[in-house]
N, C-alpha and C. Protein backbone atom coordinates (compact mmCIF):
# COMPACT_ATOMS: atom_id res chain seq x y z
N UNK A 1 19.12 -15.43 6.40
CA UNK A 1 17.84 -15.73 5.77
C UNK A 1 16.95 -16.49 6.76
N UNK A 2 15.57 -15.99 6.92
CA UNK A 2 14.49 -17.07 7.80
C UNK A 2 14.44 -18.42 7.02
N UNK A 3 14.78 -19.12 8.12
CA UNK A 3 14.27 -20.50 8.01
C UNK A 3 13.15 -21.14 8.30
N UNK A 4 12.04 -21.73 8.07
CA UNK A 4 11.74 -21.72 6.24
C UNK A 4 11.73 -20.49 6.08
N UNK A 5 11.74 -20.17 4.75
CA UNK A 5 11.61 -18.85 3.79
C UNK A 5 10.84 -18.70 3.83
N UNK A 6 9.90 -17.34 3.75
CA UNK A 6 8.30 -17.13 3.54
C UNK A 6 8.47 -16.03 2.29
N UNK A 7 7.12 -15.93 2.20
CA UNK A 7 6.94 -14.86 0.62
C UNK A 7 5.38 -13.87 1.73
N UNK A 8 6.21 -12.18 1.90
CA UNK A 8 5.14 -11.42 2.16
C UNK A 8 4.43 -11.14 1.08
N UNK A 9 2.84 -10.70 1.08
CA UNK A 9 2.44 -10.24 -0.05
C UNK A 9 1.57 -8.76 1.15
N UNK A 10 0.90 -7.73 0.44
CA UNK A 10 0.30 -6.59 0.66
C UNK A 10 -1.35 -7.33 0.51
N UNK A 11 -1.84 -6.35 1.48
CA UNK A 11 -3.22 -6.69 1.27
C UNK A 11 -3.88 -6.41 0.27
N UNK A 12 -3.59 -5.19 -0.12
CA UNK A 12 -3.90 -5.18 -1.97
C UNK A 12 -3.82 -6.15 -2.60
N UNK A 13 -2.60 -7.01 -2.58
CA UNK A 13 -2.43 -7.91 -3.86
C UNK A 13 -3.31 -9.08 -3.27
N UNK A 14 -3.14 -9.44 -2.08
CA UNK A 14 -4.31 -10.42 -1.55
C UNK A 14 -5.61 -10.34 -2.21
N UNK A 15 -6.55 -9.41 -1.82
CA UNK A 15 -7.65 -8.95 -1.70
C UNK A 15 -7.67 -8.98 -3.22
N UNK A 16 -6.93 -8.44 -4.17
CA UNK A 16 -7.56 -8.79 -5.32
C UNK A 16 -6.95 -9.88 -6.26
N UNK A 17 -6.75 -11.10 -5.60
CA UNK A 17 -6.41 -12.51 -6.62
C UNK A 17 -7.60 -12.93 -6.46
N UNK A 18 -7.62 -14.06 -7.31
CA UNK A 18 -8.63 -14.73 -7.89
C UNK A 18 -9.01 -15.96 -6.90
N UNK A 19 -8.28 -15.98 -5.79
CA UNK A 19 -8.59 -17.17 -4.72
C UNK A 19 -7.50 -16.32 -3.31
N UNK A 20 -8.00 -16.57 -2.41
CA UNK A 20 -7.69 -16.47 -0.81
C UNK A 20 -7.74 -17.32 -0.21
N UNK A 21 -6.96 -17.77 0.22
CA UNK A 21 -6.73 -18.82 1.42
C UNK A 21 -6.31 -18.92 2.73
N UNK A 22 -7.19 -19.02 3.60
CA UNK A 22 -6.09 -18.41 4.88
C UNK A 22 -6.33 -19.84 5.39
N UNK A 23 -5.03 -20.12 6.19
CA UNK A 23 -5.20 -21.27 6.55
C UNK A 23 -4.33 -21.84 8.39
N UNK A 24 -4.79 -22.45 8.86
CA UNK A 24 -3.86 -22.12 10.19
C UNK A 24 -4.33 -23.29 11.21
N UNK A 25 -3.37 -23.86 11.85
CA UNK A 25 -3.50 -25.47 12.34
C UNK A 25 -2.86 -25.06 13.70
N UNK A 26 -3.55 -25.94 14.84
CA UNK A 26 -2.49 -26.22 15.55
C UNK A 26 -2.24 -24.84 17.15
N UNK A 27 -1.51 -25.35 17.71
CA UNK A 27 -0.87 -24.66 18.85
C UNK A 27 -0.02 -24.29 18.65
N UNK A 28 0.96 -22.91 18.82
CA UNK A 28 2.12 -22.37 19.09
C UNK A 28 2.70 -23.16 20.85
N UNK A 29 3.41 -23.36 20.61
CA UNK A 29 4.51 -23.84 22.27
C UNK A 29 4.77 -22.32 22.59
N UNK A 30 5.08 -21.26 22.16
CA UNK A 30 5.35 -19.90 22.47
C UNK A 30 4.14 -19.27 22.81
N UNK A 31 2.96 -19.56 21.84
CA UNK A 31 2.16 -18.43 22.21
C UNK A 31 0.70 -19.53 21.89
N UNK A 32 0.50 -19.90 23.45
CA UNK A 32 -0.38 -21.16 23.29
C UNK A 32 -1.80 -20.31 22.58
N UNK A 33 -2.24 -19.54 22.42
CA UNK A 33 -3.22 -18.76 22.34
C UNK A 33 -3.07 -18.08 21.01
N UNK A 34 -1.91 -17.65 20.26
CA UNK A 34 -1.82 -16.82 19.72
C UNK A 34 -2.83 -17.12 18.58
N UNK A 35 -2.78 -18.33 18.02
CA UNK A 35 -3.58 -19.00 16.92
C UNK A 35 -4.71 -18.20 16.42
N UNK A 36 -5.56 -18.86 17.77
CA UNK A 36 -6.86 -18.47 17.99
C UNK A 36 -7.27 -17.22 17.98
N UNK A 37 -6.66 -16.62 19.14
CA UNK A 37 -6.88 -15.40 19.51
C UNK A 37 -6.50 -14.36 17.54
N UNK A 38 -5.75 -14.56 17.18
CA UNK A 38 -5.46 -14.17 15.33
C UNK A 38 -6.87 -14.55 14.59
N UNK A 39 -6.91 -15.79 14.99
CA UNK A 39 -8.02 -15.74 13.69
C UNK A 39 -9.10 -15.34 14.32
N UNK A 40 -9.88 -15.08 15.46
CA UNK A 40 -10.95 -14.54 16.09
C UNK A 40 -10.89 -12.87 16.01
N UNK A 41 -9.62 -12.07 15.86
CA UNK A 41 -9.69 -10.55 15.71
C UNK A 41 -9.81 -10.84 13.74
N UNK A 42 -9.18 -11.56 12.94
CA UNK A 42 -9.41 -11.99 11.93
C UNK A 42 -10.67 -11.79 11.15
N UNK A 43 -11.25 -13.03 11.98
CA UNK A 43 -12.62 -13.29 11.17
C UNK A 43 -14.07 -12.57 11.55
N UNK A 44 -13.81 -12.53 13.44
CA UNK A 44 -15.33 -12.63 14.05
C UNK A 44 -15.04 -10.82 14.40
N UNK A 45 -13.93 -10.56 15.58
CA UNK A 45 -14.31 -9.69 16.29
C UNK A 45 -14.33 -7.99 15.71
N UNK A 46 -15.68 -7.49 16.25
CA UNK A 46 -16.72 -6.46 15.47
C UNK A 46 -15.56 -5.14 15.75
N UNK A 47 -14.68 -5.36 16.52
CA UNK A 47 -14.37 -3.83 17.22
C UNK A 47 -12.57 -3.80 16.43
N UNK A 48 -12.26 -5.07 15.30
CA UNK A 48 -11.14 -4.36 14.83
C UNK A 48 -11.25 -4.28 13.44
N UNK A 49 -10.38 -3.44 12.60
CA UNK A 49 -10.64 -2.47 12.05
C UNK A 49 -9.01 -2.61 10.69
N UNK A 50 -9.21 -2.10 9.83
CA UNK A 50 -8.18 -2.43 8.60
C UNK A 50 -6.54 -1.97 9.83
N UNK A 51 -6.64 -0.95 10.21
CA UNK A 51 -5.53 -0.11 11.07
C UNK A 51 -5.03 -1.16 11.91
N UNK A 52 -6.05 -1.64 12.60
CA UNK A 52 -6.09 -2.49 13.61
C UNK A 52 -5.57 -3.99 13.92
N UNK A 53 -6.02 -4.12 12.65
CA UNK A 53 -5.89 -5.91 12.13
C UNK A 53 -5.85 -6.07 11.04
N UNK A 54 -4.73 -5.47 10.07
CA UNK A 54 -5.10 -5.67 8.25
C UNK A 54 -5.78 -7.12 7.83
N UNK A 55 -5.38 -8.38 8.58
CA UNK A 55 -6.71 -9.21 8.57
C UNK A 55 -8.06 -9.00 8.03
N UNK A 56 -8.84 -8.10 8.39
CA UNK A 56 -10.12 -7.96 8.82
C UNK A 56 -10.30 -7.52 7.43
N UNK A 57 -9.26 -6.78 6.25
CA UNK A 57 -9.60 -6.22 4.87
C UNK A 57 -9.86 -7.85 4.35
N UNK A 58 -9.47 -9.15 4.59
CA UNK A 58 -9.65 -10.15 3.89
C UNK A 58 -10.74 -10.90 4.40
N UNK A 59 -11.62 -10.47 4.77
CA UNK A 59 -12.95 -11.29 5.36
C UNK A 59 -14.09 -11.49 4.41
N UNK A 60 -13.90 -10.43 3.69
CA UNK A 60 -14.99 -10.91 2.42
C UNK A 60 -14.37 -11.70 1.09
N UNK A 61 -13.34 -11.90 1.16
CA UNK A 61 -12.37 -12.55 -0.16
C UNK A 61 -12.38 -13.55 0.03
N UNK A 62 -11.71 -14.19 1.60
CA UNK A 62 -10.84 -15.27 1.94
C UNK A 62 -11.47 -16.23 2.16
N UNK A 63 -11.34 -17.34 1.84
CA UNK A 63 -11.97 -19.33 2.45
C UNK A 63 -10.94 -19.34 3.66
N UNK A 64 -11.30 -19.50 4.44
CA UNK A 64 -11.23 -19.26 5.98
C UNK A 64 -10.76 -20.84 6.65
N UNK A 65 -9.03 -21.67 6.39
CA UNK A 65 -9.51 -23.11 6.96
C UNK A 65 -8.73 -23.12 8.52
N UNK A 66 -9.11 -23.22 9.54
CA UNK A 66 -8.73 -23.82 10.63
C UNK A 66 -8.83 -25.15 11.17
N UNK A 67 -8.13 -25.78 11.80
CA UNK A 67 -8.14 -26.86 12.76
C UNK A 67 -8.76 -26.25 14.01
N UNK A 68 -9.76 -27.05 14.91
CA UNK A 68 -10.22 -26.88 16.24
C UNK A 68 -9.64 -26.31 16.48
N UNK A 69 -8.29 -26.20 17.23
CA UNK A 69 -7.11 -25.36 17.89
C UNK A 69 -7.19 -24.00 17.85
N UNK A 70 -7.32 -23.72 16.08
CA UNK A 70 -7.14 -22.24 15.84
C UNK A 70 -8.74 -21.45 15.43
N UNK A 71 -9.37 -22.51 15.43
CA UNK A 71 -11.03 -22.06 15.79
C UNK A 71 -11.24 -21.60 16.81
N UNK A 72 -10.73 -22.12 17.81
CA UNK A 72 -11.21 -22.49 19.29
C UNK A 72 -11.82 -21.11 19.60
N UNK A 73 -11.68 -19.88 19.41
CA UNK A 73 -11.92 -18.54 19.86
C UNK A 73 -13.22 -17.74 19.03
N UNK A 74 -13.70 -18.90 18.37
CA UNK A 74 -14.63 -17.79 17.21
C UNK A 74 -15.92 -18.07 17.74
N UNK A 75 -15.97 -19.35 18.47
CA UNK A 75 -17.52 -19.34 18.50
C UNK A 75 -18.52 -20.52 17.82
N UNK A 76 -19.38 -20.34 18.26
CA UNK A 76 -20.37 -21.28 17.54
C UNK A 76 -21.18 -21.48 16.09
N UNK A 77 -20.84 -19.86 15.77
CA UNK A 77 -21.41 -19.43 14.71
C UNK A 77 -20.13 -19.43 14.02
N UNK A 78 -19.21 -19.83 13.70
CA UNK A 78 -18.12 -20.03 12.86
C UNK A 78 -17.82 -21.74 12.65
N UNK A 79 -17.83 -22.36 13.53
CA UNK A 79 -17.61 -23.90 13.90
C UNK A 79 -18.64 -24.75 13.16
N UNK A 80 -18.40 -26.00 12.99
CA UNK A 80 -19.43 -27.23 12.67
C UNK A 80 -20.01 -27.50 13.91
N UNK A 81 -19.25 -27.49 15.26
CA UNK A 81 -20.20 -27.92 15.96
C UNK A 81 -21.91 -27.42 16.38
């Protein structure tokens, strides 16, 4: 069994609950980038696609929370700063 346990769900069942949350903190030690670089094909970038990034089906549903870290890749027009 993975340690912690996780619970997959389908983007279907995502996309149609009554709240979305995506949420994501922090640096990987493995994949110093990976964070970011996820939530920027995620949220911002124009060229991926449901196939591509099933992500990208939850962009109009989801409250979107990052830490700096996993912002870091979106830009100015996503950020407080």
């Amino acid at each position: 069994m993975k340690s912690p346990p996780s619970i997959t769900l389908s983007l279907p069942v995502m996309a149609n609950s009554k709240k979305v949350i995506v949420a994501a903190c922090g640096v990987s030690d493995k994949y110093p980038q990976g964070k970011s670089a996820g939530m920027r094909r995620a949220v911002a970038a124009d060229d991926e696609t449901l196939q591509t990034f099933p992500a990208v089906g939850l962009r109009s549903v989801a409250t979107w929370i990052m830490d700096e870290a996993a912002a870091s890749k979106l830009g100015d027009t996503y950020t407080n700063n």
